[in-house]
Protein backbone atom coordinates (compact mmCIF):
# COMPACT_ATOMS: atom_id res chain seq x y z
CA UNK A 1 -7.82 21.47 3.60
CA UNK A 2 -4.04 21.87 3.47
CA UNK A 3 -1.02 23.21 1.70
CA UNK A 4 -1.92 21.90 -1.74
CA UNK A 5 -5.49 22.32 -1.48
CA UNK A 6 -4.90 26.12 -0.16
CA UNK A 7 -2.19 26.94 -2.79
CA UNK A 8 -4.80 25.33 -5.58
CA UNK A 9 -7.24 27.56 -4.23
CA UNK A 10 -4.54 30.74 -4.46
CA UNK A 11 -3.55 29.72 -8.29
CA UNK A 12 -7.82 29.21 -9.46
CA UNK A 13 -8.07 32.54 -7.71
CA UNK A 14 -5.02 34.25 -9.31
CA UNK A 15 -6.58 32.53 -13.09
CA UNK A 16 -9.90 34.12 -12.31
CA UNK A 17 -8.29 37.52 -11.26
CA UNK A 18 -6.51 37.38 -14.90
CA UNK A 19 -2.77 37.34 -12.36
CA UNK A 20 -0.33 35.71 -12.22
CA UNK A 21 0.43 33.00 -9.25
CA UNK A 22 3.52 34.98 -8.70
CA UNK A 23 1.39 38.15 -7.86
CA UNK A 24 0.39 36.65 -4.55
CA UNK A 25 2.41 35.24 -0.98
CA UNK A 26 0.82 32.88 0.85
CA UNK A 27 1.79 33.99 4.78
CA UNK A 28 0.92 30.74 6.49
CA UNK A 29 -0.35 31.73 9.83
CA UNK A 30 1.21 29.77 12.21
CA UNK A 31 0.09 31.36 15.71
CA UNK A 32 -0.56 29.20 18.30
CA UNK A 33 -0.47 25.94 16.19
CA UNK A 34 1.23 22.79 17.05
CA UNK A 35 4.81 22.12 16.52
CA UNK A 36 4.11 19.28 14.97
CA UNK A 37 1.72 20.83 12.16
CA UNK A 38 4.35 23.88 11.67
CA UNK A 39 7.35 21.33 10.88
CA UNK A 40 5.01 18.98 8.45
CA UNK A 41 4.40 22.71 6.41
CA UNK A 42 7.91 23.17 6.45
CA UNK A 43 9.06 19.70 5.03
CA UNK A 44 6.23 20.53 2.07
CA UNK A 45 8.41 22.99 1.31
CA UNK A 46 6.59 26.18 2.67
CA UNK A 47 8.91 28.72 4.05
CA UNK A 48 6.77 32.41 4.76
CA UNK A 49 5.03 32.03 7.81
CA UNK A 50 3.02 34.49 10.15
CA UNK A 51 2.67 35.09 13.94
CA UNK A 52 0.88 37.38 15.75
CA UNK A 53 3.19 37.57 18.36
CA UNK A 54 6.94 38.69 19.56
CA UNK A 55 7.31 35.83 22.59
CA UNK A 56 5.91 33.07 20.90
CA UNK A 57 7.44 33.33 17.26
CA UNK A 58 11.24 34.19 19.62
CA UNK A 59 10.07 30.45 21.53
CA UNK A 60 9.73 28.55 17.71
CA UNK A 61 11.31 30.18 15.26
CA UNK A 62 14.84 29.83 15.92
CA UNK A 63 15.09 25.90 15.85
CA UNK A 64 12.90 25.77 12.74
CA UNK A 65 15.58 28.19 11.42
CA UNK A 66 18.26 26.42 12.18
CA UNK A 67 16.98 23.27 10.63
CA UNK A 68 15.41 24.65 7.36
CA UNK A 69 17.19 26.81 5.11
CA UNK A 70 15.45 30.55 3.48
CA UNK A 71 12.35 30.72 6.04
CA UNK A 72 10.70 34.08 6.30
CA UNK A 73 8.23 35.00 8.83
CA UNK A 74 5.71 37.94 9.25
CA UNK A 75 4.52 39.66 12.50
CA UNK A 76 0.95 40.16 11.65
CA UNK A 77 -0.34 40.98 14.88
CA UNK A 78 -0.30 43.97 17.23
CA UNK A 79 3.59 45.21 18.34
CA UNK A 80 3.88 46.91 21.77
CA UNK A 81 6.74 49.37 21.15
CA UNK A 82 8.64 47.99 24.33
CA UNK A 83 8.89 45.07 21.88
CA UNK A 84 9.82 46.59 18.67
CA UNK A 85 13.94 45.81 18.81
CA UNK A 86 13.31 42.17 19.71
CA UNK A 87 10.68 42.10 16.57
CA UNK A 88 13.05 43.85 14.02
CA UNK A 89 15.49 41.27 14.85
CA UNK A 90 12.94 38.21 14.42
CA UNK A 91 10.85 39.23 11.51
CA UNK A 92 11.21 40.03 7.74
CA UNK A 93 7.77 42.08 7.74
CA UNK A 94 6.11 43.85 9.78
CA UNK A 95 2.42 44.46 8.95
CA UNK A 96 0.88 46.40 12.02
CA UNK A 97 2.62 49.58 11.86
CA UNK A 98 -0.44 51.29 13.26
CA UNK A 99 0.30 54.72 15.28
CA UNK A 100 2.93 57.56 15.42
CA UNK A 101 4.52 56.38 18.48
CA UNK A 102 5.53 52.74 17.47
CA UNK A 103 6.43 54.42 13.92
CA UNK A 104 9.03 56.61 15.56
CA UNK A 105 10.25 53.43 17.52
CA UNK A 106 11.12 51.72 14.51
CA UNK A 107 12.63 54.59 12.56
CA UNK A 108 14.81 55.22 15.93
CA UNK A 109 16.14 51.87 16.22
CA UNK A 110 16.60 51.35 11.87
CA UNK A 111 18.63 54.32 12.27
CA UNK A 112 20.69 52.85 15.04
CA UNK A 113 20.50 49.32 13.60
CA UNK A 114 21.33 49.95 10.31
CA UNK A 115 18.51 47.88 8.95
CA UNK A 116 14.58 47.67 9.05
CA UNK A 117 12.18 44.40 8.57
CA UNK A 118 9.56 45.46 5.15
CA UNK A 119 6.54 47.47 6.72
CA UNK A 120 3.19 47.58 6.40
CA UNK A 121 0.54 49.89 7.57
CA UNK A 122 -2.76 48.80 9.35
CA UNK A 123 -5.90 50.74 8.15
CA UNK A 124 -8.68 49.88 10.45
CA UNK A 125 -10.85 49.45 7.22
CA UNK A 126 -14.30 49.28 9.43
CA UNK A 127 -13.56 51.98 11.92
CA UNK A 128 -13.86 49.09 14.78
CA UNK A 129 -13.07 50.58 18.24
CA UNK A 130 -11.70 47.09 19.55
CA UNK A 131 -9.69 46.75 16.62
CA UNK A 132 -5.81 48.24 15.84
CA UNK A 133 -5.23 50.49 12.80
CA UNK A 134 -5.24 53.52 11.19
CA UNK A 135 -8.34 55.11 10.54
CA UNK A 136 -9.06 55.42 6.98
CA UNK A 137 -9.02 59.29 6.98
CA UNK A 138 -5.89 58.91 8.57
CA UNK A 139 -4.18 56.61 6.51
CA UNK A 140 -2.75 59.01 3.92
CA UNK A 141 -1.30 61.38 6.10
CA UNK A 142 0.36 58.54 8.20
CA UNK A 143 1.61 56.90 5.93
CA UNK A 144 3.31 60.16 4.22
CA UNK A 145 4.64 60.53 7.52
CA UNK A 146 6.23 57.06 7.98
CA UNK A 147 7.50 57.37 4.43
CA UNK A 148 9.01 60.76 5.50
CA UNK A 149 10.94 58.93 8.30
CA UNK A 150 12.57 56.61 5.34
CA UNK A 151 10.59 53.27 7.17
CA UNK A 152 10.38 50.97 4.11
CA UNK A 153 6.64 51.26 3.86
CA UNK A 154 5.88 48.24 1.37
CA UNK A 155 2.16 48.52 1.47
CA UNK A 156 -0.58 48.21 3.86
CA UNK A 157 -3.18 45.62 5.30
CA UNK A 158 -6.54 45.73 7.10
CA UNK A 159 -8.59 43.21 8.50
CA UNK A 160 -12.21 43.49 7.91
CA UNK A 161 -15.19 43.51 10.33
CA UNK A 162 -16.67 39.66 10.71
CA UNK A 163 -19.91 40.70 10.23
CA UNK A 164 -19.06 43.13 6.96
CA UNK A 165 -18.88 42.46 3.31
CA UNK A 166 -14.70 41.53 2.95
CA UNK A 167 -14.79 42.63 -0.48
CA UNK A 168 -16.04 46.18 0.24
CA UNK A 169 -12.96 46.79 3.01
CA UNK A 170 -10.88 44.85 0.19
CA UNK A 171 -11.63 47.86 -1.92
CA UNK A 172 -10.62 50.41 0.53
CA UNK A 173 -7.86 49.49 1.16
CA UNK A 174 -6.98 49.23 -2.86
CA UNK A 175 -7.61 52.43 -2.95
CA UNK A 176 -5.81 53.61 -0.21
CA UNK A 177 -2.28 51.71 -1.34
CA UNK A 178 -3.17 52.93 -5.04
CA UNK A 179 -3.67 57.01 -4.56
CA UNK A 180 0.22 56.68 -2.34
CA UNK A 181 1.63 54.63 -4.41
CA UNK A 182 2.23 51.45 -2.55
CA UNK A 183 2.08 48.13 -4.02
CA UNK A 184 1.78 45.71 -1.39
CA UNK A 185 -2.22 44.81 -0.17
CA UNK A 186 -1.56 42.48 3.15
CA UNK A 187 -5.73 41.13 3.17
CA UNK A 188 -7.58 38.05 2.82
CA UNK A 189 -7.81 35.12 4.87
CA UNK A 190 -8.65 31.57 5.04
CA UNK A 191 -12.52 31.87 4.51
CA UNK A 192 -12.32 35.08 1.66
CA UNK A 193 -8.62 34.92 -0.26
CA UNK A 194 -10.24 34.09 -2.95
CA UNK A 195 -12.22 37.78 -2.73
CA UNK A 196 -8.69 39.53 -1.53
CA UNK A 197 -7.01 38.25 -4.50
CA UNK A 198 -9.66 39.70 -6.91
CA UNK A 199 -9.18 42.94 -5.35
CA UNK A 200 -5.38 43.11 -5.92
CA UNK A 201 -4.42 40.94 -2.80
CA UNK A 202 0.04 40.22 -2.92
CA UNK A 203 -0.15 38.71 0.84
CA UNK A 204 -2.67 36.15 1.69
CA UNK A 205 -2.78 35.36 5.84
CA UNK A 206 -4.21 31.97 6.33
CA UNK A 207 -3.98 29.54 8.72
CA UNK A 208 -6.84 26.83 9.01
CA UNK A 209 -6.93 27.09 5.51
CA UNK A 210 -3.80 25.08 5.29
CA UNK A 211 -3.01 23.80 9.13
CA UNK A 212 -6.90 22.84 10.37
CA UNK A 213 -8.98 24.25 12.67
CA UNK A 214 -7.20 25.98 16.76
CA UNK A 215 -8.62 24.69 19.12
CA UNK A 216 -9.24 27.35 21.30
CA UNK A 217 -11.58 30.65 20.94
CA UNK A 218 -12.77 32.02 17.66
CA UNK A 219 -10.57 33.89 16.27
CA UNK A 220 -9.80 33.84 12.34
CA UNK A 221 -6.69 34.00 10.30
């Protein structure tokens, strides 16, 4: 468990995949983790982080900023549209573009801006009704439509059902990014990377994997 054992994992995978290392980001998920455990990352040298949300990457990122030099960090969770300026301003991704309405947001305020964070579109891979995303049979059409509002669409991510097979949502959403020609596959995460990576994988979201366990609920990253 760690950074070097995670980024060992991420280079056997890569070998195995027949990719190169350089093919594949490791976004490590910093949500909710101690200070403490963030900063130690950092002085390893890691520098592309990801939070799940607006408020409590604007409460930590700004210090680590100012005291490390080229750090990049992801939204990877939901984004209320009352909170898209504030997240365009924080983040160099976004990867939970997910509905019309928060699609328009962004274009709206890139226009008035005069710049736009990378963006990624959510495909709810296993249809879940609790989950956010796209529906697959949705997907193309949306993201035409995002692409038609000049949003820097830079790929798209899903995160699969617990109790599914990752590698068969992994495939999806391959195919999805391949047939409108997208390049970036946002999937995998600390307990099947390895998988993600086989199926094409360029961003890798894990957090235990390299910080240890939350202590509180069950969520994965």
């Amino acid at each position: 468990m760690g950074l070097i054992d995670t980024e060992e994992r991420i280079a056997k995978a890569c070998k195995d995949a027949g990719r190169p290392r350089s093919d594949v980001q490791l976004i490590a998920v910093s949500k909710v983790q101690p200070l403490d455990r963030v900063e130690a990352v950092l002085e390893q040298g890691h520098r592309l982080f990801g939070e799940n949300k607006v408020q409590e990457a604007a409460g930590k990122w700004p210090d680590f900023r100012s005291r490390f030099d080229d750090v990049t960090v992801h939204l990877i969770g939901p984004l209320q549209s009352n909170k898209t300026r504030q997240a365009m301003e924080l983040f160099e991704a976004i990867h939970s573009v997910d509905r019309p309405k928060l699609a328009n947001s962004l274009a709206r305020l890139a226009q008035e801006m005069g710049q736009c964070p990378d963006l990624f579109i959510q495909v709810n891979t296993g249809e879940e009704p609790q989950k956010a995303g796209v529906m697959p049979k949705d997907a193309d059409q949306f993201i035409k439509d995002c692409i038609a509002m000049d949003l820097p669409i830079k790929g798209v991510m899903c995160i699969p059902p617990a109790d599914e097979t990752p590698s068969l949502h992994f495939a999806l959403l391959a195919k999805i990014a391949g047939r409108n020609g997208l390049s970036g596959l946002s999937m995998g995460m600390s307990g099947d990377f390895d998988q993600a990576i086989a199926f094409g994988a360029t961003h890798v979201r894990v957090g235990s994997a390299v910080f240890g366990e939350r202590t509180y609920g069950t969520e994965q990253s």
